[in-house]
Protein backbone atom coordinates (compact mmCIF):
# COMPACT_ATOMS: atom_id res chain seq x y z
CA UNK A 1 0.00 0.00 0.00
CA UNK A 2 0.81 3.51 -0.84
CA UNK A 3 1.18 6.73 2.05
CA UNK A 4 -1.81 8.99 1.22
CA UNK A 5 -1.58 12.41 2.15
CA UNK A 6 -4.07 15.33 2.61
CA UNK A 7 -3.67 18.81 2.07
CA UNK A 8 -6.89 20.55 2.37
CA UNK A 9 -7.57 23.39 0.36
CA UNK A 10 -11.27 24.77 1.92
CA UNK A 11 -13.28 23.03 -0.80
CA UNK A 12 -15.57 20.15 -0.61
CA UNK A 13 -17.42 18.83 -3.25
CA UNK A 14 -15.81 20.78 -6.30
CA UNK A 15 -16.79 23.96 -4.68
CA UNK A 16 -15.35 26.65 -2.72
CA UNK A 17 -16.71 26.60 1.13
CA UNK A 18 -16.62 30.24 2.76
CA UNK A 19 -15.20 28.04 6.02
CA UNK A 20 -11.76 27.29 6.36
CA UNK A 21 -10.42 25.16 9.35
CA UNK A 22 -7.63 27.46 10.10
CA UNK A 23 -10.66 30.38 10.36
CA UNK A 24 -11.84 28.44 13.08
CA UNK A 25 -8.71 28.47 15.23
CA UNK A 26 -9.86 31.34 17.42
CA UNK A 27 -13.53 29.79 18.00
CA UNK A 28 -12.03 26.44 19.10
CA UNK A 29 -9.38 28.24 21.14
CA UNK A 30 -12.53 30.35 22.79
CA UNK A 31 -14.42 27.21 23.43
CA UNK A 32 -11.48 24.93 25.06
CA UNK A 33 -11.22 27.70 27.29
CA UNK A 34 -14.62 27.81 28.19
CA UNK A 35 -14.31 23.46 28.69
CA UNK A 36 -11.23 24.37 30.86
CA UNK A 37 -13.04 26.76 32.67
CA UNK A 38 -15.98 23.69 33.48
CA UNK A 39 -13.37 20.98 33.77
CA UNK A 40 -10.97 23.20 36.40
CA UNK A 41 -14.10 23.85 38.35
CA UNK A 42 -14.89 27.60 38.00
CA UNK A 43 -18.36 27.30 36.96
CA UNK A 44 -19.23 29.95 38.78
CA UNK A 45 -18.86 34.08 38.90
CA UNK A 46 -14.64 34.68 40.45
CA UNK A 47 -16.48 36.83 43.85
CA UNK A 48 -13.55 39.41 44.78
CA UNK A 49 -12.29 38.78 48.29
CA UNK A 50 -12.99 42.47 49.20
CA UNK A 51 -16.94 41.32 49.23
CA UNK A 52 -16.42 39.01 52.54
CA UNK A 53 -13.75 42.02 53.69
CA UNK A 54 -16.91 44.32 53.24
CA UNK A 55 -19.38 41.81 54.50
CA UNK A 56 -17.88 41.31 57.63
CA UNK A 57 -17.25 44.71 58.51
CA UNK A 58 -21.02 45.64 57.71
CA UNK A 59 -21.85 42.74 60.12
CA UNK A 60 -19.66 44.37 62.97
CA UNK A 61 -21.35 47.75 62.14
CA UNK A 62 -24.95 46.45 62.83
CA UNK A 63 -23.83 44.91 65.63
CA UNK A 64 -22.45 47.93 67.30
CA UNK A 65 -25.05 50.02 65.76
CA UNK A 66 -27.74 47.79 67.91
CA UNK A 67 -25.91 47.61 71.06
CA UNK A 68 -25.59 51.62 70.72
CA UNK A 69 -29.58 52.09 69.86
CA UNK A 70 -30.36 49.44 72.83
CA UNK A 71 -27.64 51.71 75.52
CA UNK A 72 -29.18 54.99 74.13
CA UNK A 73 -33.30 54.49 74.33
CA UNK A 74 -32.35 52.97 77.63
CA UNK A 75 -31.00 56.44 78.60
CA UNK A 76 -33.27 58.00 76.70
CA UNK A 77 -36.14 56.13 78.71
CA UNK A 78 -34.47 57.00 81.80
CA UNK A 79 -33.94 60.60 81.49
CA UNK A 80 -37.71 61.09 80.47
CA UNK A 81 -38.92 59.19 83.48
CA UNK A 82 -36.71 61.28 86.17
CA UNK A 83 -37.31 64.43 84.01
CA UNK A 84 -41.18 64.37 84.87
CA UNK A 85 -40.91 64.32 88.70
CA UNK A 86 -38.02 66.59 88.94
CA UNK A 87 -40.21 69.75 86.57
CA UNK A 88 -42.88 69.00 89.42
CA UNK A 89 -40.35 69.77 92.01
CA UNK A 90 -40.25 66.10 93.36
CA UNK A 91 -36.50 65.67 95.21
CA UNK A 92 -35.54 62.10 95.60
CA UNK A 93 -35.88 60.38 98.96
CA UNK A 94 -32.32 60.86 99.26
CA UNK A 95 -32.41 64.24 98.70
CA UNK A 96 -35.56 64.60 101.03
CA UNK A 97 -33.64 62.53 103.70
CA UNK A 98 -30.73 65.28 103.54
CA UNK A 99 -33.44 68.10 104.05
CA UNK A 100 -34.69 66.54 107.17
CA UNK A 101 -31.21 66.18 108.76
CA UNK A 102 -29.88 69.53 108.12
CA UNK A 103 -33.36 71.14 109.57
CA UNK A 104 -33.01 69.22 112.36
CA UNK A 105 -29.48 69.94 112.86
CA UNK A 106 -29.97 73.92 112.32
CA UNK A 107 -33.37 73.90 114.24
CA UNK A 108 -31.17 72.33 117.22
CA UNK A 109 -28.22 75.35 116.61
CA UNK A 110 -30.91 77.33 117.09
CA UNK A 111 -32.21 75.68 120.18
CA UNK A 112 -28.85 75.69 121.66
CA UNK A 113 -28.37 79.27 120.93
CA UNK A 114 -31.42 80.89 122.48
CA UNK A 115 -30.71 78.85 125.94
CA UNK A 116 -27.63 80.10 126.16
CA UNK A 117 -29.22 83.14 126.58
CA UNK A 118 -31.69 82.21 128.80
CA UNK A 119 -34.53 82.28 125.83
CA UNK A 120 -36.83 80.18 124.72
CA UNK A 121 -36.82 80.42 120.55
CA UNK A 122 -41.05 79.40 120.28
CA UNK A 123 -41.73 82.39 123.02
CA UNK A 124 -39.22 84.94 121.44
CA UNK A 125 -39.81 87.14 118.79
CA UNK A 126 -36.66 87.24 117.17
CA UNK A 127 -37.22 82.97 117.21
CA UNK A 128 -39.38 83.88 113.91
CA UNK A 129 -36.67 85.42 112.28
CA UNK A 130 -34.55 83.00 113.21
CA UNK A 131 -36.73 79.99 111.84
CA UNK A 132 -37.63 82.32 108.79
CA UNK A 133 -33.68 82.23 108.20
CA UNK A 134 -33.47 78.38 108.10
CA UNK A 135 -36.71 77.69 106.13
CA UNK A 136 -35.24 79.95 103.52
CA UNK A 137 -31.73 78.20 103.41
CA UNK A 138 -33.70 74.86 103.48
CA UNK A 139 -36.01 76.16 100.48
CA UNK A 140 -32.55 77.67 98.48
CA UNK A 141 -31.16 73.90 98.80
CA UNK A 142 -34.30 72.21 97.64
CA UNK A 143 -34.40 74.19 94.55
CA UNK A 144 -30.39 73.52 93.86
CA UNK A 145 -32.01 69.62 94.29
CA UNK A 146 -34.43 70.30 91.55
CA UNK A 147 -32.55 72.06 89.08
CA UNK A 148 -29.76 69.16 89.50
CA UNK A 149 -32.24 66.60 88.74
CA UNK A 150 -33.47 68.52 85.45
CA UNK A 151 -30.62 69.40 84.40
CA UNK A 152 -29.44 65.41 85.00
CA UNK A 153 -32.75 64.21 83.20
CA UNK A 154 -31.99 66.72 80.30
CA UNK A 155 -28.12 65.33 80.04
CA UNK A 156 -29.00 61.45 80.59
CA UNK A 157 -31.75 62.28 77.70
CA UNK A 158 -28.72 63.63 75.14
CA UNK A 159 -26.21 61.14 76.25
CA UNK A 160 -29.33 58.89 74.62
CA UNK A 161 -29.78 60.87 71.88
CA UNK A 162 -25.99 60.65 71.13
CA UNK A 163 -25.55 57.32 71.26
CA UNK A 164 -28.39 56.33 69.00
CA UNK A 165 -27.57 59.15 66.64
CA UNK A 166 -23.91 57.61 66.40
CA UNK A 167 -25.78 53.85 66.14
CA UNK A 168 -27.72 55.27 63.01
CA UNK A 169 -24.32 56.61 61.48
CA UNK A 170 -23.16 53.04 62.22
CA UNK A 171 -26.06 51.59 60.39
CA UNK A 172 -26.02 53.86 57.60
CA UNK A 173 -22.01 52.97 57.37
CA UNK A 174 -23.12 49.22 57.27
CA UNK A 175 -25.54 49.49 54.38
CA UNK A 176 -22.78 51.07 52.44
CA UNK A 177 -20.72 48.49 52.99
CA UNK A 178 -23.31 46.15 51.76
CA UNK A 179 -24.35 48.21 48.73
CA UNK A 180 -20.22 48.40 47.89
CA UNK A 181 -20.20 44.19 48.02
CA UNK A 182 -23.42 43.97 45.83
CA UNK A 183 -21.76 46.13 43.45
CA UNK A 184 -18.59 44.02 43.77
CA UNK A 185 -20.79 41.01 43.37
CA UNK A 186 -22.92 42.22 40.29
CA UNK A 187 -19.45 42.92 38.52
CA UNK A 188 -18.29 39.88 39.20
CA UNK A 189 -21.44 38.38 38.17
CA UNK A 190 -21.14 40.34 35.05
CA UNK A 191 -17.74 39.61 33.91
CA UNK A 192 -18.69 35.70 34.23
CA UNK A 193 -21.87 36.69 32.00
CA UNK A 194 -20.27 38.11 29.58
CA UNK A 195 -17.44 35.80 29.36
CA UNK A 196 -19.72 33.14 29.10
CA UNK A 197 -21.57 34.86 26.53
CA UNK A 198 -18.45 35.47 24.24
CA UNK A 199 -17.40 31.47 24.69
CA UNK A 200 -21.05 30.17 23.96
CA UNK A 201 -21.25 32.51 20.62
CA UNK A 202 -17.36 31.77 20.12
CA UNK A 203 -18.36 27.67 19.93
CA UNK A 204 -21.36 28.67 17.83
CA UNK A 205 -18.72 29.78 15.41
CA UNK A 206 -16.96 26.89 15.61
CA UNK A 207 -19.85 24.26 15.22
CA UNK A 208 -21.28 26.57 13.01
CA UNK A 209 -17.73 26.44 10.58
CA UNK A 210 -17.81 22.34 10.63
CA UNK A 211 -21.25 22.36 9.52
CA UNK A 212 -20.45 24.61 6.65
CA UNK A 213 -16.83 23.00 5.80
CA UNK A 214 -18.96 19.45 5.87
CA UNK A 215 -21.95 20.40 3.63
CA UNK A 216 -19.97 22.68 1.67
CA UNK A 217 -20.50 25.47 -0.77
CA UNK A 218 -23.23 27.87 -0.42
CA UNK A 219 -25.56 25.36 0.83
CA UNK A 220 -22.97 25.38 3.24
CA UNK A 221 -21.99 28.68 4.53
CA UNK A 222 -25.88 28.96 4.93
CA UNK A 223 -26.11 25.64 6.90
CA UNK A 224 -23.14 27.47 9.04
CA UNK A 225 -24.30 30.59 9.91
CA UNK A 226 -28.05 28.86 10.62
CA UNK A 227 -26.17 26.69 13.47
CA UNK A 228 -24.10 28.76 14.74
CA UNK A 229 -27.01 31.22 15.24
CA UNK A 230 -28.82 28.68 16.96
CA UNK A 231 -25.92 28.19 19.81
């Protein structure tokens, strides 16, 4: 037996095929790289690792930003509650408690003072004056009371107010971060769209090239193009 050897010239059948195999050389080099891509197992979008970067700092911003909205309202809560009595002039019973002792203990001055002098405070006039003097002090240190608790109400209410306004920045901080790894995702997503997209229509050329080299002249080329359309 004779060696018989082939040198194809692009026609088949006596007739000149628009399809060549060396055309196809970039459409079967796009589609082994899309079977590599299957085989090596990256059937799938490459996600950035910025996303779980992003992910996990959002996560530790809702966190905090919960803790901080729980602390605040708690304050919050507080400061309206004591805020309430203290505008009605309510002291607290410890407040009360220090009232009573330092009447007591100017009340017995008093006492002490007058019988050293041989007087008796509820039978002398000047005792008025005298008990006129420490109701007055008393009533001055009462009001310092009350004005200390509204003004404490009024500051544990913005310490509140702080706190869950800096929890809302931390929220708002968070969904940034998880509109920034969306975006990161969507690209990602993208790219592996579009890259699939070019493979699939770069294999349509290919099958769509054999089709047309196989059937051969124009019947052919329109047998090629119909396939490869089709993928």
């Amino acid at each position: 037996m004779s060696d018989v050897s082939y040198t194809g010239t692009g026609k088949s059948g006596g007739t000149d095929s628009p399809f060549s195999l060396g055309s196809l050389a970039p459409a079967a080099a796009a589609g082994g790289g899309l079977a590599a891509l299957f085989l090596s197992g990256g059937g799938g979008p490459d996600i950035p690792p910025q996303v779980g970067q992003v992910e996990g700092n959002a996560t530790g911003l809702e966190n905090e930003a919960t803790s901080l909205w729980g602390s605040g309202n708690a304050l919050i809560a507080g400061g309206q509650s004591a805020l309430a009595p203290a505008m009605a002039g309510v002291l607290t019973p410890e407040q009360q408690a220090t009232l009573t002792v330092e009447r007591q203990s100017a009340n017995n001055v008093a006492n002490q003072t007058f019988a050293s002098m041989g007087r008796n405070i509820n039978q002398d006039t000047s005792g008025i004056s005298t008990q006129t003097d420490i109701n007055t002090k008393l009533m001055a240190a009462a009001n310092n009371f009350v004005n200390t608790n509204i003004a404490s109400a009024f500051s544990e209410i913005q310490a509140g107010a702080s706190l869950t306004g800096q929890g809302t920045q931390d929220m708002s901080a968070a969904n940034t971060a998880l509109l920034q790894a969306a975006q990161l995702t969507m690209q990602a997503d993208k790219s592996y769209s579009d890259s699939l997209t070019s493979a699939f229509s770069a294999i349509g050329t290919l099958v769509g090239g054999i089709g047309g080299a196989v059937v051969g002249g124009p019947a052919g080329a329109v047998a090629g193009a119909s396939i490869g359309k089709a993928l």
